[in-house]
Protein backbone atom coordinates (compact mmCIF):
# COMPACT_ATOMS: atom_id res chain seq x y z
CA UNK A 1 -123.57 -6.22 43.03
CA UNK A 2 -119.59 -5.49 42.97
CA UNK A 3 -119.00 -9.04 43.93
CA UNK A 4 -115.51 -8.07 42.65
CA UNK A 5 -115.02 -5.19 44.82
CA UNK A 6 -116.52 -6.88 48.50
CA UNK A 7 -113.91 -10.19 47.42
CA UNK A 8 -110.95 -7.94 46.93
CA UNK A 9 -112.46 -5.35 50.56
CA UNK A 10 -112.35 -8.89 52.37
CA UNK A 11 -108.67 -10.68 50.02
CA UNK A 12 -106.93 -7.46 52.36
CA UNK A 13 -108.47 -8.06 55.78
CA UNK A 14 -110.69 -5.44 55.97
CA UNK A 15 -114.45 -4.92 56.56
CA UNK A 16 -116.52 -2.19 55.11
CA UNK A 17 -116.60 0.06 57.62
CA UNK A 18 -112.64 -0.31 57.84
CA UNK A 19 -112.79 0.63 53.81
CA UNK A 20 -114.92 3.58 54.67
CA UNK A 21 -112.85 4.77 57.64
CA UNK A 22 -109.65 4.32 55.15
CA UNK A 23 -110.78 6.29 51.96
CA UNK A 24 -112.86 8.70 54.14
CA UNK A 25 -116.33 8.11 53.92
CA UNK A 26 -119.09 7.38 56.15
CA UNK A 27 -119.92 3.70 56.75
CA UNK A 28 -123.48 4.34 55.77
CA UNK A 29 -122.49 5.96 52.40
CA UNK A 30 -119.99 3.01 51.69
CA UNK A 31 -123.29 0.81 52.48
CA UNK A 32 -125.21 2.35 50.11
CA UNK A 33 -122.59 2.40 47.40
CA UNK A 34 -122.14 -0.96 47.76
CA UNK A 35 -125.37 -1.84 47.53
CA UNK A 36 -125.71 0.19 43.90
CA UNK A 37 -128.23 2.02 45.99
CA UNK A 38 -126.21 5.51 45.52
CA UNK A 39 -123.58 6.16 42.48
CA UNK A 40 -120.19 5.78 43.54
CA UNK A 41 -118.27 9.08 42.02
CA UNK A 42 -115.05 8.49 40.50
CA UNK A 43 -112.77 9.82 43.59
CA UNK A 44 -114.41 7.54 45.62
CA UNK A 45 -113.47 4.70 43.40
CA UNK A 46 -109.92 5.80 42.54
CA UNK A 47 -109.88 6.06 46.21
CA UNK A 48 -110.89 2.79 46.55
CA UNK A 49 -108.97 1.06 44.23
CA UNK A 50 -105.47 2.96 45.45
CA UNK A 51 -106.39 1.70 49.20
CA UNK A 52 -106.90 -1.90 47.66
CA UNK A 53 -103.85 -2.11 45.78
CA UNK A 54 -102.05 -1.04 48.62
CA UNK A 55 -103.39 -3.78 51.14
CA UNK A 56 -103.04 -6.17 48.37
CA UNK A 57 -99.97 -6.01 46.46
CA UNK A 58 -101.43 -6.36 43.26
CA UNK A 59 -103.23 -3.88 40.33
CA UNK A 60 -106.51 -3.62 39.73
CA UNK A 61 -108.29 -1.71 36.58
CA UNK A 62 -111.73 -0.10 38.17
CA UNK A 63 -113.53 -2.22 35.26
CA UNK A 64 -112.62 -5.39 37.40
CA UNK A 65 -113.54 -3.64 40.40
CA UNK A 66 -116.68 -2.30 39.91
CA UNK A 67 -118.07 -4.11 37.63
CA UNK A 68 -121.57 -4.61 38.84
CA UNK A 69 -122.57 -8.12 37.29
CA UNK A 70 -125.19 -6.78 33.92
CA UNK A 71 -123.56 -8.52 31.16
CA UNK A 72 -125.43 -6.45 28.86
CA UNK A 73 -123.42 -4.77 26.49
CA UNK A 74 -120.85 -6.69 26.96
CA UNK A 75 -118.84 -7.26 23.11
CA UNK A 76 -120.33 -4.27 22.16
CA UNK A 77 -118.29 -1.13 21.92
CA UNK A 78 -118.26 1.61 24.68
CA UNK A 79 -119.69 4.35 22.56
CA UNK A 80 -122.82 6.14 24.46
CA UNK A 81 -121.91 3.47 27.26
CA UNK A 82 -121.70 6.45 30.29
CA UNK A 83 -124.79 6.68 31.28
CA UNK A 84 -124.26 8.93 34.22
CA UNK A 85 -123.62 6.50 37.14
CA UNK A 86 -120.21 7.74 37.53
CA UNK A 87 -120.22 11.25 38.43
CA UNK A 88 -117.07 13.11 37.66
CA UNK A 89 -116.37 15.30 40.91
């Protein structure tokens, strides 16, 4: 899960509980987000994605980031598509 996300964590030298120390979570919670165990809520991944970019010189849409690996849907348009797992703060 977010095989996109623990490549780019590791492409900028860091481990996760350096990530979690940077954005300001709890290395615990960043465990259990990464392991799509809790939702990740969209500051945490804008968060995320800012730190990354950073570290990495590059851009990075939070599609490519996060994108957990179920190819379902995929081709099909994003209408009813949110099914929660974000959660807006």
């Amino acid at each position: 899960m977010y095989e996109n996300l623990k490549a780019e964590i590791v492409r900028a030298g860091m481990s996760n509980s350096e990530m979690a120390a940077a954005v300001g979570l709890k290395y615990a919670t960043m465990w259990r987000l990464l392991s799509g165990k809790q939702p990740f809520r969209l500051s945490q991944m804008t968060a995320i994605q800012r730190e990354l970019e950073g570290r990495n010189d590059a851009t990075y849409s939070l599609d490519y980031l996060f994108w957990d690996g179920d190819e379902n849907g995929e081709g099909q348009s994003d209408q009813g598509a949110h099914d929660g797992s974000v959660r807006p703060d």
